[in-house]
Protein backbone atom coordinates (compact mmCIF):
# COMPACT_ATOMS: atom_id res chain seq x y z
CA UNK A 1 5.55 5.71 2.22
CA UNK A 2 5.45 3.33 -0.75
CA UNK A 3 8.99 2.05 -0.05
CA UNK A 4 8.18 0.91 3.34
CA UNK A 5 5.44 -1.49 1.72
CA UNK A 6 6.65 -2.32 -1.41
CA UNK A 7 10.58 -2.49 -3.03
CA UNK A 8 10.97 -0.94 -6.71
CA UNK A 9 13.65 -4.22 -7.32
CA UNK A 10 10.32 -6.62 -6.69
CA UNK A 11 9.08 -5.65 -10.08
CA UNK A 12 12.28 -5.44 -12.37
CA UNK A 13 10.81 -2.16 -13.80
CA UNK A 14 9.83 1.49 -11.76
CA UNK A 15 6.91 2.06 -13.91
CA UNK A 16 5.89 -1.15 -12.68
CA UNK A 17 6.38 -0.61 -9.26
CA UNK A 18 4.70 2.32 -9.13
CA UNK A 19 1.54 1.26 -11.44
CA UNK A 20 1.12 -1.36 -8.96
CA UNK A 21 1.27 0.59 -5.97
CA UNK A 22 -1.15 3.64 -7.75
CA UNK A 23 -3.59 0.58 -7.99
CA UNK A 24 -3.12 -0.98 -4.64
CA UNK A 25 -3.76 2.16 -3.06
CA UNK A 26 -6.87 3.15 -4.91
CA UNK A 27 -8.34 -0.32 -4.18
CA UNK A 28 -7.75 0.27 -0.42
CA UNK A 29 -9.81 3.84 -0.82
CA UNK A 30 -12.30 1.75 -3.16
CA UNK A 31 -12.70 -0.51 -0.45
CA UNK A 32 -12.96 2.05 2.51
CA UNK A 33 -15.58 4.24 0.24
CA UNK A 34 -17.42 1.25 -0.08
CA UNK A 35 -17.72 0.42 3.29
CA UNK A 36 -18.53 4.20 4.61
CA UNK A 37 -21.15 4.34 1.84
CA UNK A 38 -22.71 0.85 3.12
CA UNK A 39 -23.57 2.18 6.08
CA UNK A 40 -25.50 5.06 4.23
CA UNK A 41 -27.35 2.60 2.45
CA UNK A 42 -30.72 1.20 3.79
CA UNK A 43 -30.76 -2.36 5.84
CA UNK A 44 -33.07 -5.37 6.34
CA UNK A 45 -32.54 -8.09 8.47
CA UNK A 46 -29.34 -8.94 9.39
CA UNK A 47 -27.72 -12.53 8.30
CA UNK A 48 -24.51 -12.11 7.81
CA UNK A 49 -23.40 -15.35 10.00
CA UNK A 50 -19.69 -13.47 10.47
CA UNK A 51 -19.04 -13.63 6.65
CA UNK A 52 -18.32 -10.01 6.52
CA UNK A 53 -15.05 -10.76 9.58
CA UNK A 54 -14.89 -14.12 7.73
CA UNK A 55 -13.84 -12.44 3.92
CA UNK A 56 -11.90 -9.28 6.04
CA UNK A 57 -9.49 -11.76 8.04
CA UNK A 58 -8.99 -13.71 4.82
CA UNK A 59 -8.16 -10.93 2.54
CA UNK A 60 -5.60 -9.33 4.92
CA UNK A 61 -4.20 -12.99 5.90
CA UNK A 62 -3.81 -13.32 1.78
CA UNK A 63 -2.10 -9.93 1.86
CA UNK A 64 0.34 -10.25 4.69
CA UNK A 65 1.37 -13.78 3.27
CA UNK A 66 1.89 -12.32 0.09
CA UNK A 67 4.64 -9.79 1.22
CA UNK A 68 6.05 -12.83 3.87
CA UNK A 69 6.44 -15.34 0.88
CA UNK A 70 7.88 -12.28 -1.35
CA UNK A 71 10.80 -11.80 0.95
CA UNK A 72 11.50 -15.19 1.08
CA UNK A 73 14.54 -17.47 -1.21
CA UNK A 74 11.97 -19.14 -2.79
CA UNK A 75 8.74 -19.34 -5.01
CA UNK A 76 9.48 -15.92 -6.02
CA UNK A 77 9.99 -14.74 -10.37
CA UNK A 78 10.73 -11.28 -11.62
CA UNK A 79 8.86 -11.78 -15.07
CA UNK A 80 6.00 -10.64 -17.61
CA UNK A 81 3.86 -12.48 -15.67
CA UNK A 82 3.97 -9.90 -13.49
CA UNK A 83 2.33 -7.70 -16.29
CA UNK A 84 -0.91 -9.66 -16.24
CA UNK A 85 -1.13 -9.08 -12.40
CA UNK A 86 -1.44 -5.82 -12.67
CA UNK A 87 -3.81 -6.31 -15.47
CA UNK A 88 -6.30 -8.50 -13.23
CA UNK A 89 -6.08 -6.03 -10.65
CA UNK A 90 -7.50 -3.29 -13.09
CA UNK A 91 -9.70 -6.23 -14.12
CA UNK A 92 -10.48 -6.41 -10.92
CA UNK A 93 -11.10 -3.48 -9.60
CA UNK A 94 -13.61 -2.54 -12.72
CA UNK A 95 -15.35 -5.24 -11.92
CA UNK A 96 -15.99 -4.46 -8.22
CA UNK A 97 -16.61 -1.19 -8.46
CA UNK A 98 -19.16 -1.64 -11.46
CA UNK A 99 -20.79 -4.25 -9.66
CA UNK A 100 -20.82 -2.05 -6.65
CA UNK A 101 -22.63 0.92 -8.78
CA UNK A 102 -25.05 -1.36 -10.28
CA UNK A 103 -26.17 -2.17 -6.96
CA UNK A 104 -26.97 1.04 -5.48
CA UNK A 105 -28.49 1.54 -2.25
CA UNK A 106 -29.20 -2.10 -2.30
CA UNK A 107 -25.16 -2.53 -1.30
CA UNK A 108 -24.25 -3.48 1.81
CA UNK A 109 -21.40 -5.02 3.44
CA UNK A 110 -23.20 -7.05 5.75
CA UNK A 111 -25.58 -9.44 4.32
CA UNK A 112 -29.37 -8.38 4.96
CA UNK A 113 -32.72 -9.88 3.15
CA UNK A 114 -34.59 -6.82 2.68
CA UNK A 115 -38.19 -7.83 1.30
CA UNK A 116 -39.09 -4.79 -0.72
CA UNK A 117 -36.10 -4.01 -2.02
CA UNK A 118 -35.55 -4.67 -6.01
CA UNK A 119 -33.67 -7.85 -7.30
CA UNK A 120 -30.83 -6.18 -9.58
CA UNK A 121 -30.48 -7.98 -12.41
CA UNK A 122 -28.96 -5.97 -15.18
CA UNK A 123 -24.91 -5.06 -15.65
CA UNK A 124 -22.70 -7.76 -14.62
CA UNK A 125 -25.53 -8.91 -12.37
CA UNK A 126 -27.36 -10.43 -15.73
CA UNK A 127 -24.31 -13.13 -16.23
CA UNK A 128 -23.18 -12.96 -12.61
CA UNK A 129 -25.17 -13.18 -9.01
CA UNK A 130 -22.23 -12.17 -6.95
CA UNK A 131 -20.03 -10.15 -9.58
CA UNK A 132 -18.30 -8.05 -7.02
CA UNK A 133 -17.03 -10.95 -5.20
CA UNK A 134 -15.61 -12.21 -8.71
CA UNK A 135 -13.86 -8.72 -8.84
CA UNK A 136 -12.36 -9.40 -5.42
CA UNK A 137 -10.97 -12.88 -6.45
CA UNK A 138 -9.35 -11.47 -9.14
CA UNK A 139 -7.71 -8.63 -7.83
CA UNK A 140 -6.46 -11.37 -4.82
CA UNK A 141 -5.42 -13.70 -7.48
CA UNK A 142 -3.52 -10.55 -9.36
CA UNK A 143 -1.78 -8.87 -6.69
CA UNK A 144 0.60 -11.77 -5.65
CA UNK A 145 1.17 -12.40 -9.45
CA UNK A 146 2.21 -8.67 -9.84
CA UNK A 147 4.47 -8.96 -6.81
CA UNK A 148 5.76 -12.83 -8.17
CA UNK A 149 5.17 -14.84 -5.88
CA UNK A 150 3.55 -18.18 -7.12
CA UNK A 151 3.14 -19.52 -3.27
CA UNK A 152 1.38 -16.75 -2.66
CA UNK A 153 -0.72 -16.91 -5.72
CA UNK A 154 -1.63 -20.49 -4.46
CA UNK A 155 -2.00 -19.23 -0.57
CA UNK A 156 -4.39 -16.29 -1.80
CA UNK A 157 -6.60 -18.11 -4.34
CA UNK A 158 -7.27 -20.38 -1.92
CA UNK A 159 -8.24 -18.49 0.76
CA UNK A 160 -9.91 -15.55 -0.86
CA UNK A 161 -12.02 -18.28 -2.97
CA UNK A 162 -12.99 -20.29 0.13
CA UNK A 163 -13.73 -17.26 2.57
CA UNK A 164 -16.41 -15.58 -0.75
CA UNK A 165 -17.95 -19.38 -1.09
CA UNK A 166 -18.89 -19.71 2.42
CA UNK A 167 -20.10 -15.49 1.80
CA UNK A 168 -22.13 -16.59 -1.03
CA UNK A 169 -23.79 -19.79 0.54
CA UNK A 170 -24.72 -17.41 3.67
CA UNK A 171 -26.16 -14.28 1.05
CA UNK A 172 -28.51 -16.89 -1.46
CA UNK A 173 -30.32 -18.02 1.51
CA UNK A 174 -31.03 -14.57 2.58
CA UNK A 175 -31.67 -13.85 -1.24
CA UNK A 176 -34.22 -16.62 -1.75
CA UNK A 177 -35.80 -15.65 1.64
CA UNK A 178 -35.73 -12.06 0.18
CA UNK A 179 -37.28 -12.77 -3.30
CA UNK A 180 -38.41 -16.11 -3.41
CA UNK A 181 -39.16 -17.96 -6.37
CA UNK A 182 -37.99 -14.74 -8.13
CA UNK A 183 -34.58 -15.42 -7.24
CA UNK A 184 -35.01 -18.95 -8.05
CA UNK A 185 -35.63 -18.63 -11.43
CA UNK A 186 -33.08 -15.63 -11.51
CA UNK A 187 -30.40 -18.69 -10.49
CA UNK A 188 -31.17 -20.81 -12.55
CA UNK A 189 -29.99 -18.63 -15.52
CA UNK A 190 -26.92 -17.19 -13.70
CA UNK A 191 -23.68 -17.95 -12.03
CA UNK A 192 -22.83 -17.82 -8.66
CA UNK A 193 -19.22 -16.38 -9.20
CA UNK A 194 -17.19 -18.01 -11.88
CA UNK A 195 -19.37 -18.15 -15.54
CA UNK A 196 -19.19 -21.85 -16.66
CA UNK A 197 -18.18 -23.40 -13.43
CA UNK A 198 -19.28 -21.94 -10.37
């Protein structure tokens, strides 16, 4: 089923190919889990404002750009570049899934400001506010490295990092209408997504 996805000669090494697709296949189950186990979880009101469709439509429009540009003449390497793509999608994936954990019950795909729930502020939640959408930039950013495709690279960053900002701006105002001056104080000792810049 692989082959039909992804071509061994993309990589310039099988074990490459196929540590790439192991990974690109549990991330997909990640992601489903994490969705069916979402629903599970306990909700408060809903403001999601479409960011939920908004991050969807831009991951798989990063995706299916990054095996267009891979089959085209141009912007494409076979390198050990490729190597540290597959690293930031481990990277990547840790990170999510960790962040995911940490979070509990309180997880939820679609943004909700539930009053008596508990701020989580410990794991990657005491450097980072949003840590699992840090893990999902870096996995977006890694995967069109490990297939080498710089365009793509661009095309993804972009996207992926616009589509999570707009996410975050609609989840801290359901945050601070959650918790208050709590969360306040909690951002003003935190980053949003990237530590040192954003």
């Amino acid at each position: 089923m692989t082959y039909f996805i992804f071509q061994p000669y993309w990589f310039g090494s099988e074990n490459l190919f196929i540590i790439f697709s192991v990974l690109f296949f549990l991330w997909i189950i990640g992601e489903i889990f994490n969705n069916i186990q979402s629903v599970k979880n306990p909700k408060g009101n809903r403001n999601d404002r479409g960011s939920y469709w908004i991050i969807v439509l831009g991951i798989f429009i990063s995706l299916a750009f990054s095996f267009i540009f891979k089959g085209m003449p141009f912007g494409n390497f076979i390198s050990w570049v490729q190597v540290i793509g597959v690293f930031m999608m481990v990277g990547g994936i840790i990170l999510r899934e960790w962040s995911v954990i940490t979070l509990g019950k309180g997880f939820t795909v679609i943004v909700n400001s539930q009053k008596n729930g508990t701020l989580i502020k410990k794991g990657p939640y005491h450097i980072l506010r949003h840590p699992s959408y840090t893990g999902t930039l870096i996995i977006m950013m890694g995967i069109p490295l490990a297939l080498g495709t710089w365009i793509s690279f661009i095309f993804s960053s972009v996207i992926t990092l616009a589509t999570h900002i707009y996410r975050i701006h609609v989840e801290e105002k359901a945050l601070i209408e959650a918790y208050g001056k709590d969360y306040k104080n909690y951002s003003d000792k935190t980053w949003k997504l990237i530590p040192g810049i954003y």
